[in-house]
N, C-alpha and C. Protein backbone atom coordinates (compact mmCIF):
# COMPACT_ATOMS: atom_id res chain seq x y z
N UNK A 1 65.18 -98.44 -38.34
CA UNK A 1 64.59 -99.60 -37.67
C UNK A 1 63.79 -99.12 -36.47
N UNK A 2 62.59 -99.65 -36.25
CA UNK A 2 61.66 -98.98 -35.38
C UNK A 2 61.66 -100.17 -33.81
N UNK A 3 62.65 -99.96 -32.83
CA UNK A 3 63.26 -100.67 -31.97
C UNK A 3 61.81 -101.27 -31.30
N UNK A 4 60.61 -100.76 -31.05
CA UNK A 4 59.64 -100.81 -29.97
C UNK A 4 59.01 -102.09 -31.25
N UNK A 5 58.81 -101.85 -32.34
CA UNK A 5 58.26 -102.96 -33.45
C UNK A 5 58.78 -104.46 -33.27
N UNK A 6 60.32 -103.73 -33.23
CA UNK A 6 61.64 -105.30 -33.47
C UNK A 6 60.86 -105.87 -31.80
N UNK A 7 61.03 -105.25 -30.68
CA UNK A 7 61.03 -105.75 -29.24
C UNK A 7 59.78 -106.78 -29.31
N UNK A 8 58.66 -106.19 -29.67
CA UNK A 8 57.10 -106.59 -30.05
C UNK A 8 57.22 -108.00 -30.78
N UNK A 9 58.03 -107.57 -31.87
CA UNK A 9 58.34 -108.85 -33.05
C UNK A 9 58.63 -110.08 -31.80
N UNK A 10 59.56 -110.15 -31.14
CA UNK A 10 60.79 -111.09 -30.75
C UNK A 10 59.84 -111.33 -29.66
N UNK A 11 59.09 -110.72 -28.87
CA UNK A 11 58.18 -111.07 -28.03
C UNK A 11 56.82 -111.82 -28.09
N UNK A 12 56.25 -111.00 -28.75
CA UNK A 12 54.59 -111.47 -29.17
C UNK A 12 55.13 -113.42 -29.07
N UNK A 13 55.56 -113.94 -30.03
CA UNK A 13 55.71 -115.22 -29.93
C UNK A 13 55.35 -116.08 -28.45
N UNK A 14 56.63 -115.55 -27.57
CA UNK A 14 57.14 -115.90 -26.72
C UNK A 14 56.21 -115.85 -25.41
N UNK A 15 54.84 -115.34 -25.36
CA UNK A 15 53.96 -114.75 -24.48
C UNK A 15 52.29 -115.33 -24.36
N UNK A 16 51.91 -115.83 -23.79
CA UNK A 16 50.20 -116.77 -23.75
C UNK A 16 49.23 -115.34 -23.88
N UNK A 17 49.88 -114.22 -23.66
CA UNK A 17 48.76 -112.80 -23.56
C UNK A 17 49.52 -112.12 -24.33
N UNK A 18 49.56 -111.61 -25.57
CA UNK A 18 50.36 -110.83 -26.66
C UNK A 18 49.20 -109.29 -26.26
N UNK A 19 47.97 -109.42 -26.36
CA UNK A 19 47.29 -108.55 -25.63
C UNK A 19 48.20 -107.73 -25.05
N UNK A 20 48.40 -108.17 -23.85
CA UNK A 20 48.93 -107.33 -22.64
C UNK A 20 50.30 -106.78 -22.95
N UNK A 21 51.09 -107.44 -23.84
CA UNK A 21 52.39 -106.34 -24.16
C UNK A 21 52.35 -105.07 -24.40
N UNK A 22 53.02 -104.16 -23.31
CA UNK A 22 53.17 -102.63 -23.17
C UNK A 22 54.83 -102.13 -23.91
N UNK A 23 54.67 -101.86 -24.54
CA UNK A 23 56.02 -101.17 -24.63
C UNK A 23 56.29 -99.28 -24.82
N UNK A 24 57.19 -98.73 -23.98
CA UNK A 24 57.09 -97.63 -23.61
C UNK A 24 57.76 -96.80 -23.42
N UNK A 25 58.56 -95.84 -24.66
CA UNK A 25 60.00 -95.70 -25.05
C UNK A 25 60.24 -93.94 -24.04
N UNK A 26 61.21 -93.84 -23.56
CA UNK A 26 61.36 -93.06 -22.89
C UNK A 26 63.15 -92.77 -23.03
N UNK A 27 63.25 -91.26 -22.57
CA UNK A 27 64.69 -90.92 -22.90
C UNK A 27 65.76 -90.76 -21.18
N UNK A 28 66.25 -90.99 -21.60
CA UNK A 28 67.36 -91.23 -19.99
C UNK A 28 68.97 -90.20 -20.42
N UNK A 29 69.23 -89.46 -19.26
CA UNK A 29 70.80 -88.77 -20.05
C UNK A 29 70.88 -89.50 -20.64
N UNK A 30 71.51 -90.77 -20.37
CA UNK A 30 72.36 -91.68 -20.99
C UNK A 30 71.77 -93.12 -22.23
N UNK A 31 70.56 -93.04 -22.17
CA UNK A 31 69.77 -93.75 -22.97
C UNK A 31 68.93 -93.51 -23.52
N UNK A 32 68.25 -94.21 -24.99
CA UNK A 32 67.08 -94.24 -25.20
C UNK A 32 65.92 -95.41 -24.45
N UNK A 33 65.54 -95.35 -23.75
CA UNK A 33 65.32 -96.76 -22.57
C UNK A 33 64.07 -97.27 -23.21
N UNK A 34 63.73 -98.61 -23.12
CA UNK A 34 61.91 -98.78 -23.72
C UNK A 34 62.01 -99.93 -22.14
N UNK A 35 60.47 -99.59 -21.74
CA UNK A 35 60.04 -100.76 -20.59
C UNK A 35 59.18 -101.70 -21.43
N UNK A 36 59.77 -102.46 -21.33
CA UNK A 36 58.74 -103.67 -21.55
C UNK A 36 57.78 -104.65 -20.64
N UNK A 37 56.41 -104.37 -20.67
CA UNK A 37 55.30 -104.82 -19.95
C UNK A 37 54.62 -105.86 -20.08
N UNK A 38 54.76 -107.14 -19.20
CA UNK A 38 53.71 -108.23 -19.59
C UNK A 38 52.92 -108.67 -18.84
N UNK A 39 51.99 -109.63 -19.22
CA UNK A 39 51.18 -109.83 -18.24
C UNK A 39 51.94 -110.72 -17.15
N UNK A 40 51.72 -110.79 -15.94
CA UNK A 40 52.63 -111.62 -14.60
C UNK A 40 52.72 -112.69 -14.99
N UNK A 41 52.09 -113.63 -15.74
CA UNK A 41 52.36 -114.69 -15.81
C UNK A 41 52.95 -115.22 -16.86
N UNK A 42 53.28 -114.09 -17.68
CA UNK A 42 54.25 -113.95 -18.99
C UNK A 42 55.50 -113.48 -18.61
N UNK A 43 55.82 -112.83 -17.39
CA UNK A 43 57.38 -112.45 -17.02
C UNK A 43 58.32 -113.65 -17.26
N UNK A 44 58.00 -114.44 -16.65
CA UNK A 44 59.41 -115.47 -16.38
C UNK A 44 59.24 -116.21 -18.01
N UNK A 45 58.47 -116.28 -18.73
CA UNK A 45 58.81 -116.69 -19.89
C UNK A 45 59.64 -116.00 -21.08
N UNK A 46 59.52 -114.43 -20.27
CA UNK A 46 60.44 -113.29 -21.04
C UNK A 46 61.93 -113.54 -20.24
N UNK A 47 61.80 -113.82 -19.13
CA UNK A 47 63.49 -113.63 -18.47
C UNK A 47 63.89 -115.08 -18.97
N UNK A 48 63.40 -116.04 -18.69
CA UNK A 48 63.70 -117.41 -18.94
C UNK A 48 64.82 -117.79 -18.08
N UNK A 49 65.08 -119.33 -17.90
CA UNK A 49 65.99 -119.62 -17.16
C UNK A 49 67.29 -119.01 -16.73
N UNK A 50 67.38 -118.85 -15.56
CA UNK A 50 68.82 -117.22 -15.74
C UNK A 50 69.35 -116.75 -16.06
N UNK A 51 68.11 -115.93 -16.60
CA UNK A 51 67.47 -114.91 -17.26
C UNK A 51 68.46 -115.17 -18.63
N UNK A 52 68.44 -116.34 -19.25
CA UNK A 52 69.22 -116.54 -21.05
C UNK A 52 67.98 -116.03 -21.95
N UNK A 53 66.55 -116.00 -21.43
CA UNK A 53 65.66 -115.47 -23.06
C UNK A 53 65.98 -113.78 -23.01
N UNK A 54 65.91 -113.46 -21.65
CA UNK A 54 65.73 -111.77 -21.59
C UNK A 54 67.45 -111.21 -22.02
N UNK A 55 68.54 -111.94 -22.11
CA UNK A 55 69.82 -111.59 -21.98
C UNK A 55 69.86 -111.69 -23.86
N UNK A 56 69.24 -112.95 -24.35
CA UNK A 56 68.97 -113.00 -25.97
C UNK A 56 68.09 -112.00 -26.52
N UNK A 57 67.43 -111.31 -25.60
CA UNK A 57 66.28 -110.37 -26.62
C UNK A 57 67.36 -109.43 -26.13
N UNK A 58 67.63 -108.50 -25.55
CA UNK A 58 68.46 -107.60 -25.43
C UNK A 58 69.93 -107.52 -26.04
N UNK A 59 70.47 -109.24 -26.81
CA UNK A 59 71.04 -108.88 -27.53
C UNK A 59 70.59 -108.58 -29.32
N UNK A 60 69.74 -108.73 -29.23
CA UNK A 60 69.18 -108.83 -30.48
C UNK A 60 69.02 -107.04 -30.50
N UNK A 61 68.35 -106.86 -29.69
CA UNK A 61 68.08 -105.18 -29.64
C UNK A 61 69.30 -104.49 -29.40
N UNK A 62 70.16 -104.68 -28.99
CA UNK A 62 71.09 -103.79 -28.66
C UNK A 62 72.09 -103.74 -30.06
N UNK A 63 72.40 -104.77 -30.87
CA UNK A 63 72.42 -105.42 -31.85
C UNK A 63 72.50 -104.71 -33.39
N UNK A 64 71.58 -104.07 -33.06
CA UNK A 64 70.32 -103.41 -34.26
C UNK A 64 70.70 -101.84 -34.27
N UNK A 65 70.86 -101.50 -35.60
CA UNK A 65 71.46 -100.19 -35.69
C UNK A 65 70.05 -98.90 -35.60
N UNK A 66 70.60 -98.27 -34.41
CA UNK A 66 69.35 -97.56 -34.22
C UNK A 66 69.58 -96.40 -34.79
N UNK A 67 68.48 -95.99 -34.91
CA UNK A 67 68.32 -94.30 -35.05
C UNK A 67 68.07 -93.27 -34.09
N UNK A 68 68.45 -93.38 -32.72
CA UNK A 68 69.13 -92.50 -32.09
C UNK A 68 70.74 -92.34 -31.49
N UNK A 69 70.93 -91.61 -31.23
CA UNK A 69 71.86 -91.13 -31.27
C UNK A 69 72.54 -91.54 -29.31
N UNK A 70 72.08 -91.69 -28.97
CA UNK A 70 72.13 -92.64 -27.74
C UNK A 70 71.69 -93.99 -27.76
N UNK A 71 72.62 -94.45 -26.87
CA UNK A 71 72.43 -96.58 -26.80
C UNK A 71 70.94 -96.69 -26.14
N UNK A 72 70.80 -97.93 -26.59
CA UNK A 72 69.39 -98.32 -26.33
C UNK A 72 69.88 -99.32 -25.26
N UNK A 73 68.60 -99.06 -24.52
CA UNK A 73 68.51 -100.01 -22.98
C UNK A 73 67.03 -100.66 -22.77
N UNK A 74 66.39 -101.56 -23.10
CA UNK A 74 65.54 -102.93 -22.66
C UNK A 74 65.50 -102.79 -21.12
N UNK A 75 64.33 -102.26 -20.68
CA UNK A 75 63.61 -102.75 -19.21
C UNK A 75 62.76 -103.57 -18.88
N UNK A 76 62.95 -104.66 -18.11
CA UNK A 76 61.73 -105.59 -18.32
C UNK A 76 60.87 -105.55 -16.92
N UNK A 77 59.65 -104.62 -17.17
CA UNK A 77 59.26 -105.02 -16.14
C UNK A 77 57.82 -105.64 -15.66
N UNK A 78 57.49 -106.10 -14.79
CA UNK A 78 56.25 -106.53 -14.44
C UNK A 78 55.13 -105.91 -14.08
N UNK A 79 53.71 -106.32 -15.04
CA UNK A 79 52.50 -105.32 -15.01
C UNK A 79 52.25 -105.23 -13.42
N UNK A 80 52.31 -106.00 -12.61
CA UNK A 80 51.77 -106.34 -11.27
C UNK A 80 52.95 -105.13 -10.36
N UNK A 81 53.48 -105.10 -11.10
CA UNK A 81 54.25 -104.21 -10.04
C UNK A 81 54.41 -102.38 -10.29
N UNK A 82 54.29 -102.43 -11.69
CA UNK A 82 54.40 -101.02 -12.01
C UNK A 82 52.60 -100.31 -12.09
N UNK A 83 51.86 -100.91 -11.98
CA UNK A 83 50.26 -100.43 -11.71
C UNK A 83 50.48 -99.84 -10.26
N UNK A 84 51.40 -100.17 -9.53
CA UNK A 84 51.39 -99.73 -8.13
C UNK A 84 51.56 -97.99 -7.61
């Protein structure tokens, strides 16, 4: 299962700029980590009311039998802030 595809899948919907979704898989000791990037005015529609959409996509991903060998970890962060 190709985790950065599934994240994309469950997102694209959920977003007015599908454009601007970054996703950006990176390795941590302890994780396989992916950041997920949207446009600013697509964040709070990814976290959703405290934060229940971003706590549902991360269970969906975490969920999902991966093919590494370390746990997967969902970062959500904001284009406006990581351009910095």
């Amino acid at each position: 299962m190709d985790i950065a595809a599934l994240i994309k899948a469950i997102v694209t919907p959920l977003v007015t700029h599908p454009d601007a979704i970054v996703i950006t898989p990176h390795e941590t000791a302890d994780y396989m980590a992916f950041d997920l990037t949207v446009a600013p005015d697509d964040v709070g529609r990814i976290i959703g009311k405290q934060g229940r959409v971003a706590q549902a996509i991360r269970t969906i991903v975490y969920a999902v039998k991966s093919p590494y060998s370390k746990r997967v970890r969902l970062n959500i962060l904001d284009a406006s802030h990581s351009e910095q």
